[in-house]
C-alpha atoms as a PDB file:
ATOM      1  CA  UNK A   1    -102.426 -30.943  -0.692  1.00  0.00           C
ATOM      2  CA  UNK A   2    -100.111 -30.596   2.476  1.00  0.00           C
ATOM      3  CA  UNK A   3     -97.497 -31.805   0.229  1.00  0.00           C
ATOM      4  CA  UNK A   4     -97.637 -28.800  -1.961  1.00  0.00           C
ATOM      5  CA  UNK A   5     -98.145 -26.179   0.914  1.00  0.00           C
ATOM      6  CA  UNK A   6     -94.873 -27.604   2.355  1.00  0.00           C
ATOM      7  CA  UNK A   7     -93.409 -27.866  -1.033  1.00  0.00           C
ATOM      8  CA  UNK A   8     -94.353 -23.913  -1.730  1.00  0.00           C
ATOM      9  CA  UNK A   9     -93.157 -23.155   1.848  1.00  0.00           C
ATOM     10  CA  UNK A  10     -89.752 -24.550   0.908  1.00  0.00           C
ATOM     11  CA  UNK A  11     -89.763 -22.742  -2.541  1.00  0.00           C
ATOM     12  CA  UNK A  12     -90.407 -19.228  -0.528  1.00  0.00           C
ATOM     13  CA  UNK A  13     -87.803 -19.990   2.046  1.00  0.00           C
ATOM     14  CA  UNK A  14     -84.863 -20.685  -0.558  1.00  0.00           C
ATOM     15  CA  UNK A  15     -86.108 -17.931  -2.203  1.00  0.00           C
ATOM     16  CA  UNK A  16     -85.826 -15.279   0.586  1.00  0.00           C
ATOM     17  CA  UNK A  17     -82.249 -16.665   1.822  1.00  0.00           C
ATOM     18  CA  UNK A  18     -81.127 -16.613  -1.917  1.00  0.00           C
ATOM     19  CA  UNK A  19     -82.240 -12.632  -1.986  1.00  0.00           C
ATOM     20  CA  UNK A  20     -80.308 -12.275   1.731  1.00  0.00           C
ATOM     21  CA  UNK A  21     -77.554 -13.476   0.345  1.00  0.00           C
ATOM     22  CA  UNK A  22     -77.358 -11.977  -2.879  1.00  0.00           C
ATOM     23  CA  UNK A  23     -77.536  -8.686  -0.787  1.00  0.00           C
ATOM     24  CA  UNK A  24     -74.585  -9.132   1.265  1.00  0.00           C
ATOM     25  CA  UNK A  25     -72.705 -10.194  -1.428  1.00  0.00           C
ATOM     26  CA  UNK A  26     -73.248  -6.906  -2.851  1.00  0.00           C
ATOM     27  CA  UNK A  27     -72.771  -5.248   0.989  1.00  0.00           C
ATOM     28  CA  UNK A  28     -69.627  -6.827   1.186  1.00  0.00           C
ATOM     29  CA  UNK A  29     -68.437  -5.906  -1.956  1.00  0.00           C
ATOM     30  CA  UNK A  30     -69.017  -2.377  -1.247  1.00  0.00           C
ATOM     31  CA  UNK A  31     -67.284  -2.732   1.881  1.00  0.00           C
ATOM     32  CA  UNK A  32     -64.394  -4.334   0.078  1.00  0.00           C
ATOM     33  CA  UNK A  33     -64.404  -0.925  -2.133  1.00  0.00           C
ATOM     34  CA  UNK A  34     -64.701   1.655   0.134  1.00  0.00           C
ATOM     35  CA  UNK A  35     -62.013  -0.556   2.631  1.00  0.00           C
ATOM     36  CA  UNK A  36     -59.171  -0.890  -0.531  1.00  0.00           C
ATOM     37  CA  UNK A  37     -59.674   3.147  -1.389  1.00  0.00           C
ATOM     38  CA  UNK A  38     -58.946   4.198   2.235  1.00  0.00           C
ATOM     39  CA  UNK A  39     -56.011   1.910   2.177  1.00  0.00           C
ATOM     40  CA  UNK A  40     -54.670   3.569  -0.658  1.00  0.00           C
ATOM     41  CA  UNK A  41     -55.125   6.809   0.159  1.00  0.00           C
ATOM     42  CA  UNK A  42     -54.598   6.795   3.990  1.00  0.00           C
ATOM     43  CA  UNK A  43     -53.431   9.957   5.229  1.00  0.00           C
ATOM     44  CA  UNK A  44     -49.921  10.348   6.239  1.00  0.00           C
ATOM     45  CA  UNK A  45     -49.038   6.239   5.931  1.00  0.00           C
ATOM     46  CA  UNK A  46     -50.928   6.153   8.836  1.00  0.00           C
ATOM     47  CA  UNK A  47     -54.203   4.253   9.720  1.00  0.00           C
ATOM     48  CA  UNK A  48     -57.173   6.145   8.052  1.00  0.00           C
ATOM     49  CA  UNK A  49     -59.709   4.297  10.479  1.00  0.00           C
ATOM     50  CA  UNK A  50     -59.752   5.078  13.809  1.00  0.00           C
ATOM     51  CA  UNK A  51     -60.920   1.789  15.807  1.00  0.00           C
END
């Protein structure tokens, strides 16, 4: 029995740091975008971020 709470413990871990990371893959991907269209249309040849 402790066996299979530890085993189902395990299985809901993996699980939740699976979602995580499927989420910032997507987060980062979206950064990526938005990122590469500034680049290309930065104002003047100058930086369009200002940090």
């Amino acid at each position: 029995m402790l066996a299979l709470i530890l085993f189902l413990i395990l299985i809901a871990i993996l699980f939740g740091a699976g979602a995580a990371l499927h989420a910032l893959w997507w987060i980062a991907v979206i950064a990526l975008v938005i990122w590469l269209i500034g680049f290309a249309f930065r104002p003047g040849g100058g930086r369009w971020y200002y940090w």
